[in-house]
PDB file of N, CA and C in Angstrom:
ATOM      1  N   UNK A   1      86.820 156.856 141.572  1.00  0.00           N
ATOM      2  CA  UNK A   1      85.484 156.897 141.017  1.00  0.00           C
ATOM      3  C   UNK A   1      84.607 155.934 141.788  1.00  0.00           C
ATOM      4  N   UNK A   2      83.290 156.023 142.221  1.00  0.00           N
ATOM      5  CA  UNK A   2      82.718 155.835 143.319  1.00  0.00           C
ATOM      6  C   UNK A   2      81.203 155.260 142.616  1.00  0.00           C
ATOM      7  N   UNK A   3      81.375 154.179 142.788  1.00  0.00           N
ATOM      8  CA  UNK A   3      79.995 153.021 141.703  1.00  0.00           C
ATOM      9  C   UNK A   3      78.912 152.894 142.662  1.00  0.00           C
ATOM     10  N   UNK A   4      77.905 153.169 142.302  1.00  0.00           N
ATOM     11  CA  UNK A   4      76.568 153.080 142.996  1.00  0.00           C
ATOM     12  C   UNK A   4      75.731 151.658 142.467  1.00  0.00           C
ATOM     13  N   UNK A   5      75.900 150.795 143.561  1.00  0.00           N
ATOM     14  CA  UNK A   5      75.508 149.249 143.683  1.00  0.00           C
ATOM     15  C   UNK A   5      74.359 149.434 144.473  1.00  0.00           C
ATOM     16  N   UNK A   6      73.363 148.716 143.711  1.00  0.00           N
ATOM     17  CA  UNK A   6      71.654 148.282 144.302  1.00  0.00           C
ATOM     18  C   UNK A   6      71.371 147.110 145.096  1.00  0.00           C
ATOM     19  N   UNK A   7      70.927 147.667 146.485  1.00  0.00           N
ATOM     20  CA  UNK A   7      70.931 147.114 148.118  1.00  0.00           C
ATOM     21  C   UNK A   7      70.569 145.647 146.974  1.00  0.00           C
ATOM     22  N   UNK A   8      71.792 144.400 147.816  1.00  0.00           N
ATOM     23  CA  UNK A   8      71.179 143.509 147.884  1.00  0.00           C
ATOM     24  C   UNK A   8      70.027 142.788 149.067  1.00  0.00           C
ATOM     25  N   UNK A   9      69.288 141.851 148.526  1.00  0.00           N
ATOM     26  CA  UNK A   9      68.325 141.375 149.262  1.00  0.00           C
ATOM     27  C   UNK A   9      69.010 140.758 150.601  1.00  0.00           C
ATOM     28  N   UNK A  10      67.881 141.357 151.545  1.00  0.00           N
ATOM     29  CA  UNK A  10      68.322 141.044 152.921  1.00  0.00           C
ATOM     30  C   UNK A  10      69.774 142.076 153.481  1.00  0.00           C
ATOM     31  N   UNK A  11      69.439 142.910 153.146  1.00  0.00           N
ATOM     32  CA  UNK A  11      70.187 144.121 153.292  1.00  0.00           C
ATOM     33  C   UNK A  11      70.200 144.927 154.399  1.00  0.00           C
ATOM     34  N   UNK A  12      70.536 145.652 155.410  1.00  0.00           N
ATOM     35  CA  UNK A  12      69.667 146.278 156.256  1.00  0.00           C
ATOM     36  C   UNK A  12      68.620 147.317 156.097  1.00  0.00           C
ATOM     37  N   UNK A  13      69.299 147.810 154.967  1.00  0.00           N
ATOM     38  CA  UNK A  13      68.782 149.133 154.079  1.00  0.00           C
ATOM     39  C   UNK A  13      67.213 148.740 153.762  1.00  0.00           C
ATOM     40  N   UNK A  14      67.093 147.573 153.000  1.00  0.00           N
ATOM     41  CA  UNK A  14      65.948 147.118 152.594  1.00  0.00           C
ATOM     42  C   UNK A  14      65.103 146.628 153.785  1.00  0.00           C
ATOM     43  N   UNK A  15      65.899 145.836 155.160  1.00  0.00           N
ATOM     44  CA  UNK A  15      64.860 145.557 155.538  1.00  0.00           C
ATOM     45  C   UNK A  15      64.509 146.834 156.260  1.00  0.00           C
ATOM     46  N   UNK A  16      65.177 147.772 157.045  1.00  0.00           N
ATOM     47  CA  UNK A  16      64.555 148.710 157.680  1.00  0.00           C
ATOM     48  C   UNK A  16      63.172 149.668 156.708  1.00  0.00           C
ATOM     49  N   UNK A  17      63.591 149.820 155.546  1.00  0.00           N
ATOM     50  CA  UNK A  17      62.925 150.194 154.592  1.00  0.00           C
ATOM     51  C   UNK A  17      61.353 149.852 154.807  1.00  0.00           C
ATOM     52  N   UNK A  18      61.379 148.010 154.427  1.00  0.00           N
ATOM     53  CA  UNK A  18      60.114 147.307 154.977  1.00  0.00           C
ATOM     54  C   UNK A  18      59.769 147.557 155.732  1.00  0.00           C
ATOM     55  N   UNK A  19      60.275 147.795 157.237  1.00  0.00           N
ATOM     56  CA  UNK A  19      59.556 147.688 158.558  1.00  0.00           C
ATOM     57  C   UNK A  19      59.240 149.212 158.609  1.00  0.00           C
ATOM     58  N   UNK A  20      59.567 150.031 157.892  1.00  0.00           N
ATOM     59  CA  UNK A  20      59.128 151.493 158.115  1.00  0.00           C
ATOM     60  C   UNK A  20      57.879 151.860 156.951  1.00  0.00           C
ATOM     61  N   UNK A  21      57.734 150.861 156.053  1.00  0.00           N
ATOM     62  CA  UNK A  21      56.854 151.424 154.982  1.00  0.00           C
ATOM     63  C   UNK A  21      55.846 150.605 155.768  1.00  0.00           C
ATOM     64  N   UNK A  22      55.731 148.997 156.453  1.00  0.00           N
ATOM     65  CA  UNK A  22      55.013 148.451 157.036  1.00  0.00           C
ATOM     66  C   UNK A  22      54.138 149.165 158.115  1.00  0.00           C
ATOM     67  N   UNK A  23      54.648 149.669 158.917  1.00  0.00           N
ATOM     68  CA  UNK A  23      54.719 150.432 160.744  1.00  0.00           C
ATOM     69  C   UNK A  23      54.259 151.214 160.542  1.00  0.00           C
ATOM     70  N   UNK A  24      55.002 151.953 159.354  1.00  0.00           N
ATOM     71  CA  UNK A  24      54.579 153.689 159.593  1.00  0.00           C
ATOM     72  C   UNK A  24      54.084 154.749 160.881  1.00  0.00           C
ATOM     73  N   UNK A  25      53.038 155.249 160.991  1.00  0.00           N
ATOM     74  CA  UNK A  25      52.834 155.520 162.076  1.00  0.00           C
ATOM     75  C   UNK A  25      52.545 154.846 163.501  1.00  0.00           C
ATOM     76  N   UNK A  26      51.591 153.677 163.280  1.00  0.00           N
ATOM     77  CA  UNK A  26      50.991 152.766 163.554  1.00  0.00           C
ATOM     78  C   UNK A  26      51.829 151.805 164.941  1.00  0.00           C
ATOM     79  N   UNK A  27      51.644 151.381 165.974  1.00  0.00           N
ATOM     80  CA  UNK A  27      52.609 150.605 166.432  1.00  0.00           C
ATOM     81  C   UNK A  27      52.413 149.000 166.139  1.00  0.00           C
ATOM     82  N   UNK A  28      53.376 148.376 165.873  1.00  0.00           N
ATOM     83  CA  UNK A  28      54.073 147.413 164.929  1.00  0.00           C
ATOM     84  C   UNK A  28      52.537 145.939 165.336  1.00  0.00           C
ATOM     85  N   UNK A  29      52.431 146.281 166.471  1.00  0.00           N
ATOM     86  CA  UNK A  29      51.186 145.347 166.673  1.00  0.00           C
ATOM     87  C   UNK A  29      49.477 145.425 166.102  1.00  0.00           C
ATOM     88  N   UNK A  30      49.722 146.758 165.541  1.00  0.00           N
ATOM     89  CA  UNK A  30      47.910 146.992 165.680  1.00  0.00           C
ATOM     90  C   UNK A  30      48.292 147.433 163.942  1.00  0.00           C
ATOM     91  N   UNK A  31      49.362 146.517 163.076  1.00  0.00           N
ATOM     92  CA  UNK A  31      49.377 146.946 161.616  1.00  0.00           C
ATOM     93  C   UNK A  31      48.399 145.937 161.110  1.00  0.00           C
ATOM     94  N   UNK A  32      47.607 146.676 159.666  1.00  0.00           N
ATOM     95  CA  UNK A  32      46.181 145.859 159.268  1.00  0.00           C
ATOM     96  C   UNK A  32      46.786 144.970 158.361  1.00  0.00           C
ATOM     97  N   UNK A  33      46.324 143.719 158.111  1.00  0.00           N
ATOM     98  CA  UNK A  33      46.691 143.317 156.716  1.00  0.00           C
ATOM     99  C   UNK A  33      46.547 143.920 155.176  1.00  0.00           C
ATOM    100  N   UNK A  34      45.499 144.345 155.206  1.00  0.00           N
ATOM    101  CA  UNK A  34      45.567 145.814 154.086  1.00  0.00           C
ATOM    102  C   UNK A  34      46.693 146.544 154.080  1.00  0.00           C
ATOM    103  N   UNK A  35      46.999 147.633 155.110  1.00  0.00           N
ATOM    104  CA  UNK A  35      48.163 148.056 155.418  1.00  0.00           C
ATOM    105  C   UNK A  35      49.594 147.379 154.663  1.00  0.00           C
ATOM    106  N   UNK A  36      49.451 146.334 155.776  1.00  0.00           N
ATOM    107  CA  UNK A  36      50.941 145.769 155.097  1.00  0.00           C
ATOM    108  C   UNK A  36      50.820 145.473 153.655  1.00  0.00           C
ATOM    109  N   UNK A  37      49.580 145.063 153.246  1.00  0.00           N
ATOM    110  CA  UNK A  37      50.161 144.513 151.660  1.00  0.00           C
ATOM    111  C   UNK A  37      50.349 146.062 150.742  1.00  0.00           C
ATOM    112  N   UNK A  38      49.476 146.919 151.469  1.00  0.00           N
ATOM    113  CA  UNK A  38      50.013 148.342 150.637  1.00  0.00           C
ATOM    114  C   UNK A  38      51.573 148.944 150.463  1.00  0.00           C
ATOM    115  N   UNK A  39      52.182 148.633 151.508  1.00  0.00           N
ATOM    116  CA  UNK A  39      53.524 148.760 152.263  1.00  0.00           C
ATOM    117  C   UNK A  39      54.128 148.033 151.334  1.00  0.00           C
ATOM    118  N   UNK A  40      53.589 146.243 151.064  1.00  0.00           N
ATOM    119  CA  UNK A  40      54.407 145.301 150.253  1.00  0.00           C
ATOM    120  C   UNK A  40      54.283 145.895 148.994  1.00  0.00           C
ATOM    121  N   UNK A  41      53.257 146.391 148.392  1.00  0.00           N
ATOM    122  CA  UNK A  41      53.609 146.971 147.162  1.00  0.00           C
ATOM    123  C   UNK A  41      53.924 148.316 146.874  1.00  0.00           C
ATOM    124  N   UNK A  42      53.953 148.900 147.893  1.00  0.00           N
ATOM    125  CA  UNK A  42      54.564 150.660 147.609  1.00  0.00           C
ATOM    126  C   UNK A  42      56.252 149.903 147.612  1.00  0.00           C
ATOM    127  N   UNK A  43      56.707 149.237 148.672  1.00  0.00           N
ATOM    128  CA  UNK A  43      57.697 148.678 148.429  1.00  0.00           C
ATOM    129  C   UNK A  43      58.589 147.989 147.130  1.00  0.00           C
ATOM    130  N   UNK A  44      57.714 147.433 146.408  1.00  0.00           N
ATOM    131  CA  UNK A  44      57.521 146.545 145.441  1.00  0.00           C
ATOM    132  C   UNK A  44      58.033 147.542 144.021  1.00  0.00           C
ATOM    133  N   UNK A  45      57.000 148.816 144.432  1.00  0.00           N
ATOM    134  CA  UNK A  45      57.116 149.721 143.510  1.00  0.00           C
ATOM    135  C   UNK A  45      58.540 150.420 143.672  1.00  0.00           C
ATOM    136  N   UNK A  46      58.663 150.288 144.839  1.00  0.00           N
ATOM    137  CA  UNK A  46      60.298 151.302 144.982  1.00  0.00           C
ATOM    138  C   UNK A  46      61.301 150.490 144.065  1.00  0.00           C
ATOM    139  N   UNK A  47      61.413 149.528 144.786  1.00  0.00           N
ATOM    140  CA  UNK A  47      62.175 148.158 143.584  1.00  0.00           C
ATOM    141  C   UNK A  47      62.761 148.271 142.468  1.00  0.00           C
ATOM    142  N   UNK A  48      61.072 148.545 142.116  1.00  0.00           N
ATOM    143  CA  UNK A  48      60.984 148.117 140.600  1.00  0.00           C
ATOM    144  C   UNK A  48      61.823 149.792 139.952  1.00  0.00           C
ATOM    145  N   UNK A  49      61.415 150.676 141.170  1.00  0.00           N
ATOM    146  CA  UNK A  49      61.985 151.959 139.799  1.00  0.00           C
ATOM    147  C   UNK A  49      63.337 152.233 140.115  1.00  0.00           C
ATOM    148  N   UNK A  50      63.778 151.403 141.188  1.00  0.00           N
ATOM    149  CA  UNK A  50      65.140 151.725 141.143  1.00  0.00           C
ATOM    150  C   UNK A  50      66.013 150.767 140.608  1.00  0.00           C
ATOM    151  N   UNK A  51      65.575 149.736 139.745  1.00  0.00           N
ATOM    152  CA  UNK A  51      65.910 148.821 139.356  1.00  0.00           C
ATOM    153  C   UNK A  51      65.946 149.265 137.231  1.00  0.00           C
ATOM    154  N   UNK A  52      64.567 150.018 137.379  1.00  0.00           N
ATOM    155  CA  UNK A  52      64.694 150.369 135.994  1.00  0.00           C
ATOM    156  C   UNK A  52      65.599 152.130 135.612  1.00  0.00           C
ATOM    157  N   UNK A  53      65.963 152.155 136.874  1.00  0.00           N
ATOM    158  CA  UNK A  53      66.797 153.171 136.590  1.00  0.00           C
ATOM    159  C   UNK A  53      68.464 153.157 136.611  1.00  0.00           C
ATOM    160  N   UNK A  54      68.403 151.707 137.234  1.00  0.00           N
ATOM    161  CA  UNK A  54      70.039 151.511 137.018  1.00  0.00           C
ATOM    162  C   UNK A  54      70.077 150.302 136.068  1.00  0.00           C
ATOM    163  N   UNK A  55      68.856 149.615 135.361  1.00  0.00           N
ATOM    164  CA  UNK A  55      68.849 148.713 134.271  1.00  0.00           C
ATOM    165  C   UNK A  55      67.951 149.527 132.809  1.00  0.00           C
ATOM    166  N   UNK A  56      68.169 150.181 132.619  1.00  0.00           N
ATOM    167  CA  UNK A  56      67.257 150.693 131.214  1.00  0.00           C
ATOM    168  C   UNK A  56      66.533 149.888 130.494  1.00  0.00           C
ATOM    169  N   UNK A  57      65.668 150.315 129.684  1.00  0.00           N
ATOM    170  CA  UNK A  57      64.979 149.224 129.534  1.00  0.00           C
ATOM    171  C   UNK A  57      65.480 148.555 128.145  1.00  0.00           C
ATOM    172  N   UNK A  58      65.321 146.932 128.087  1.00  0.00           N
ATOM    173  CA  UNK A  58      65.998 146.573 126.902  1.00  0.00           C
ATOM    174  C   UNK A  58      65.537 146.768 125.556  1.00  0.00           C
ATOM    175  N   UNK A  59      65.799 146.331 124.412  1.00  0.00           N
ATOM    176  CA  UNK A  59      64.860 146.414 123.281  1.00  0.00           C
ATOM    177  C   UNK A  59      63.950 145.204 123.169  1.00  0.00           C
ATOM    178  N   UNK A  60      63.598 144.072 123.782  1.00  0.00           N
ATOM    179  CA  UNK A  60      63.036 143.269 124.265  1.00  0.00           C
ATOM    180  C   UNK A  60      61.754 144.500 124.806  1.00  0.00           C
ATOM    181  N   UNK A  61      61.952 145.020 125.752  1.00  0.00           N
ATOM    182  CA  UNK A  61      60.873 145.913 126.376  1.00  0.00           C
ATOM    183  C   UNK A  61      60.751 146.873 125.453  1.00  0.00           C
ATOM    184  N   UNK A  62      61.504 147.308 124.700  1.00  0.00           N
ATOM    185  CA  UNK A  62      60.708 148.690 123.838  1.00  0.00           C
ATOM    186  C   UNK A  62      59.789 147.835 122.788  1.00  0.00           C
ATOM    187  N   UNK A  63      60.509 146.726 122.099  1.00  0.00           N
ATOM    188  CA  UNK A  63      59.473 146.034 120.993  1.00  0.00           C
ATOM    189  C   UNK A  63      58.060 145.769 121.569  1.00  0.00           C
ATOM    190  N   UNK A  64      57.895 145.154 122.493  1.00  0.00           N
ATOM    191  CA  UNK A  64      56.705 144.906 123.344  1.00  0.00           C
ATOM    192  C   UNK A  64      55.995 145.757 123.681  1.00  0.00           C
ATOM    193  N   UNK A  65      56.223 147.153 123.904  1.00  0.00           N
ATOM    194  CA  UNK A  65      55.553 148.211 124.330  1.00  0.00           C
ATOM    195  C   UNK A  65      54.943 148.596 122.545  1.00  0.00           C
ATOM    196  N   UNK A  66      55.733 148.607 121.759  1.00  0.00           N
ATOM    197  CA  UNK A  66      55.510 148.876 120.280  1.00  0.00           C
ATOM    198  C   UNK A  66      54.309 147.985 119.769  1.00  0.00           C
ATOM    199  N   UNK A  67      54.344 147.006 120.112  1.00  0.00           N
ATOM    200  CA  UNK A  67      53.803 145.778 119.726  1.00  0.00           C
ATOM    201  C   UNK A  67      52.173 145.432 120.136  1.00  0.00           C
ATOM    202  N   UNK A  68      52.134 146.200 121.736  1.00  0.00           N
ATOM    203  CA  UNK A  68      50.843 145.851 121.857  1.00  0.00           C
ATOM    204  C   UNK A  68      50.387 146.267 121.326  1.00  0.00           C
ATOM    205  N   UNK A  69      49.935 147.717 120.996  1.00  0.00           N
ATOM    206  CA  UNK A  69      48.773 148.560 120.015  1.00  0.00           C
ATOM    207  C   UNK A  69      48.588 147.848 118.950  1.00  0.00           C
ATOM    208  N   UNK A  70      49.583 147.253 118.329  1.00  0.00           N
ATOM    209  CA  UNK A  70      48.921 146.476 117.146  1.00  0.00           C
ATOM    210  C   UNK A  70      48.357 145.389 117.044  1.00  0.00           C
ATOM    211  N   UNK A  71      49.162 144.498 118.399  1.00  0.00           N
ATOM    212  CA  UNK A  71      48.289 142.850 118.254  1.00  0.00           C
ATOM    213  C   UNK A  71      47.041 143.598 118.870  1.00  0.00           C
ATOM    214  N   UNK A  72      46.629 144.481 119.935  1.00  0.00           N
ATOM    215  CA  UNK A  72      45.296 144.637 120.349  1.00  0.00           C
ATOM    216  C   UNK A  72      44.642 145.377 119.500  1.00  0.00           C
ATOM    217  N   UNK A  73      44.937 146.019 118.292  1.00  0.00           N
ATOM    218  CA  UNK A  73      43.988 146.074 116.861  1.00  0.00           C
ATOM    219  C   UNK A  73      44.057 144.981 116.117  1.00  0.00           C
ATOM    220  N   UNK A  74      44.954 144.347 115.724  1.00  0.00           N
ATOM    221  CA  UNK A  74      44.572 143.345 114.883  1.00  0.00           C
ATOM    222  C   UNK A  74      43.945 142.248 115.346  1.00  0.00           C
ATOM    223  N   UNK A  75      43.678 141.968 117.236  1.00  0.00           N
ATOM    224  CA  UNK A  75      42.641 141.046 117.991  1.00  0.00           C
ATOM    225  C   UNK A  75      41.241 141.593 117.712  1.00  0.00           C
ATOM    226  N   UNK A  76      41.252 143.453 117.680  1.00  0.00           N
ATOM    227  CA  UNK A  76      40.114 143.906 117.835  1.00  0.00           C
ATOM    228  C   UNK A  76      39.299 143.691 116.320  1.00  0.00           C
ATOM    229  N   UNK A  77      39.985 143.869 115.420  1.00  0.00           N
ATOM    230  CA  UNK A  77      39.570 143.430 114.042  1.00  0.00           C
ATOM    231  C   UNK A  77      39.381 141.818 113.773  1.00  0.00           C
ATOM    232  N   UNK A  78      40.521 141.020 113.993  1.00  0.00           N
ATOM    233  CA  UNK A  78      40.031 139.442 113.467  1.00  0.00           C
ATOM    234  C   UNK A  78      39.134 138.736 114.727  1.00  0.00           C
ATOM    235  N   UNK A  79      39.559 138.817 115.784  1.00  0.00           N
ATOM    236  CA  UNK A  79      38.633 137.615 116.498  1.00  0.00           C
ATOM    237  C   UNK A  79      37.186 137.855 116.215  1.00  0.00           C
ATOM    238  N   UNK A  80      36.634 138.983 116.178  1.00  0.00           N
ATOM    239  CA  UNK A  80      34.993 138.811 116.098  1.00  0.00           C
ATOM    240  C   UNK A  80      34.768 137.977 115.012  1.00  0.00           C
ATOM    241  N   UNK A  81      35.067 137.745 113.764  1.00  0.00           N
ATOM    242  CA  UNK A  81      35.598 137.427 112.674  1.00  0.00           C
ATOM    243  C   UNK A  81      35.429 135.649 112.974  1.00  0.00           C
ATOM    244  N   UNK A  82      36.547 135.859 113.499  1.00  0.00           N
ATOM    245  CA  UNK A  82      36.639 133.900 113.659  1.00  0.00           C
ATOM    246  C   UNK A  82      36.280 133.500 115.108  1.00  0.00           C
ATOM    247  N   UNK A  83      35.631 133.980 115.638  1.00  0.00           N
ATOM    248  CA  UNK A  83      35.032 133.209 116.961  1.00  0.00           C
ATOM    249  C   UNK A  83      33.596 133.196 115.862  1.00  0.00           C
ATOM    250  N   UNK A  84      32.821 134.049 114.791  1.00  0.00           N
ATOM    251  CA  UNK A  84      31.868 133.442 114.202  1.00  0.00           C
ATOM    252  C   UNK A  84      31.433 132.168 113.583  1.00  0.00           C
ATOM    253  N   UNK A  85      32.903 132.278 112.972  1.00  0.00           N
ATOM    254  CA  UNK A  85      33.049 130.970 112.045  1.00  0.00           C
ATOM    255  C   UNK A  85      33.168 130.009 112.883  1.00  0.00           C
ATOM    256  N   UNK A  86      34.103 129.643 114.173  1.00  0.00           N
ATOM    257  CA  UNK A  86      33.944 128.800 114.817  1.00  0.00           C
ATOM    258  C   UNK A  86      32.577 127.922 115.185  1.00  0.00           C
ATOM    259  N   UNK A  87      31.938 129.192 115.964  1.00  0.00           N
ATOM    260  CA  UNK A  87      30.728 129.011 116.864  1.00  0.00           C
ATOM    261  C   UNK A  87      29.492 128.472 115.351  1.00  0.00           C
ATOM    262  N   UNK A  88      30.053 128.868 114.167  1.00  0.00           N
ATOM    263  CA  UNK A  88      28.735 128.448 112.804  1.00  0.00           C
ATOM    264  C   UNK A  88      29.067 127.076 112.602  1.00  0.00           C
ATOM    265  N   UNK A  89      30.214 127.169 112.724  1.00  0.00           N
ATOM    266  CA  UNK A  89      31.218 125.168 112.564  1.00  0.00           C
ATOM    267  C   UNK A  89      30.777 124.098 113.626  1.00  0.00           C
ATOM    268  N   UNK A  90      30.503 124.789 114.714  1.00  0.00           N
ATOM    269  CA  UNK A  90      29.925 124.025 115.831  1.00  0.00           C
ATOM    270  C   UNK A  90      28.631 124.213 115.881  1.00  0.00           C
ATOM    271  N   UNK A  91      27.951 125.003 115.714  1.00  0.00           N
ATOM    272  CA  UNK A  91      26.252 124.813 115.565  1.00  0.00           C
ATOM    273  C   UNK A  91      25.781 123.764 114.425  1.00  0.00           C
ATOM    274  N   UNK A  92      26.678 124.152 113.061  1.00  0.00           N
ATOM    275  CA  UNK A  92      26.687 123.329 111.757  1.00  0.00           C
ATOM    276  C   UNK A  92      26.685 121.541 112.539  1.00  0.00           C
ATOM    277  N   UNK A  93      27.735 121.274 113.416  1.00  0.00           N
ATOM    278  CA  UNK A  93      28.108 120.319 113.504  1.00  0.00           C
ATOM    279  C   UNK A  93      26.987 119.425 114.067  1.00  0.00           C
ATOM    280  N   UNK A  94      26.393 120.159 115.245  1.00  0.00           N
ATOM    281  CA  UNK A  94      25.792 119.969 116.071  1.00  0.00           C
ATOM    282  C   UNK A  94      24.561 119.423 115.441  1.00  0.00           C
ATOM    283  N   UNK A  95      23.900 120.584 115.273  1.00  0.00           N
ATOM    284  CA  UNK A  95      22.438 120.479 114.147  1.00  0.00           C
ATOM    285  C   UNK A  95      22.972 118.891 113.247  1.00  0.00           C
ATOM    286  N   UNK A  96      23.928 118.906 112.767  1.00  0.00           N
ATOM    287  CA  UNK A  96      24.100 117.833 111.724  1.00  0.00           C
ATOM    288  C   UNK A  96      24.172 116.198 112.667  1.00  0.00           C
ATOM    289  N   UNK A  97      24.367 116.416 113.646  1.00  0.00           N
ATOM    290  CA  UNK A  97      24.482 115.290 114.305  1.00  0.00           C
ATOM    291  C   UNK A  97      23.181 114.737 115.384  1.00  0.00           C
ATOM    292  N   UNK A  98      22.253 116.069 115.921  1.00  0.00           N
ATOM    293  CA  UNK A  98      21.168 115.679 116.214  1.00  0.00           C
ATOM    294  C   UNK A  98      20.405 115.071 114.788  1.00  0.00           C
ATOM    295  N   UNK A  99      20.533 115.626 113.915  1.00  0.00           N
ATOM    296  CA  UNK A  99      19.771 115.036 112.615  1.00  0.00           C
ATOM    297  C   UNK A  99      19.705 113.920 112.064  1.00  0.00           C
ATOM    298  N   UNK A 100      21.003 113.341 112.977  1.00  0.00           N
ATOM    299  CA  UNK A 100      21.278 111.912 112.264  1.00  0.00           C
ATOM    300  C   UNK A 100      21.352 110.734 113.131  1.00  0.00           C
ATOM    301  N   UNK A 101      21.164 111.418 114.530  1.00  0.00           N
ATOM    302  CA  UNK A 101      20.536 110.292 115.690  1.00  0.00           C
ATOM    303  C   UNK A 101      19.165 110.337 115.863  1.00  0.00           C
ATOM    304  N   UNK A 102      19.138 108.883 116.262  1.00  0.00           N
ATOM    305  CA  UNK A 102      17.581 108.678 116.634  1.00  0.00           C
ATOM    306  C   UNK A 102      16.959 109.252 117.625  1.00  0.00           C
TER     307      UNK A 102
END
């Protein structure tokens, strides 16, 4: 039975990988810095999905995916809320303290 292990870093696999997503057509001298950082993250992206395909994702990551919709409604409902009260606590304060210097 025959186990499929993910290129470690500094691999040849990986680096030829780099220097071909880098290069591409292009010869290796006249590559843009744009270019390469596109390369670094199309790269980046390969990574990542072959990484979440031989690591699934944990329940750590499913709770979190669950989770945002609600903290970003319940931000969208309370903060307007209490950044008022704040900002009335600090005007209150304010006003009260010019009032009481000379």
């Amino acid at each position: 039975m025959t186990e499929h292990t993910e290129p470690q870093p500094g691999n040849a696999q990986n680096s030829a990988e780099i220097v071909n997503l880098i290069t591409g057509d292009q010869p290796s001298s006249k590559v843009l810095a744009s270019g390469t950082m596109a390369a670094i993250a199309q790269f980046a992206a390969l990574q990542r999905q072959r990484r979440q395909q031989a690591n699934p994702k944990t329940l750590e990551d499913v709770i979190c995916e669950m989770m945002r919709p609600m903290l970003r409604g319940w931000l969208d409902d309370t903060l307007p809320g209490l950044i008022e009260n704040l900002v009335r606590a600090e005007l209150t304060r304010v006003i009260a303290d010019a009032a009481t210097s000379p």
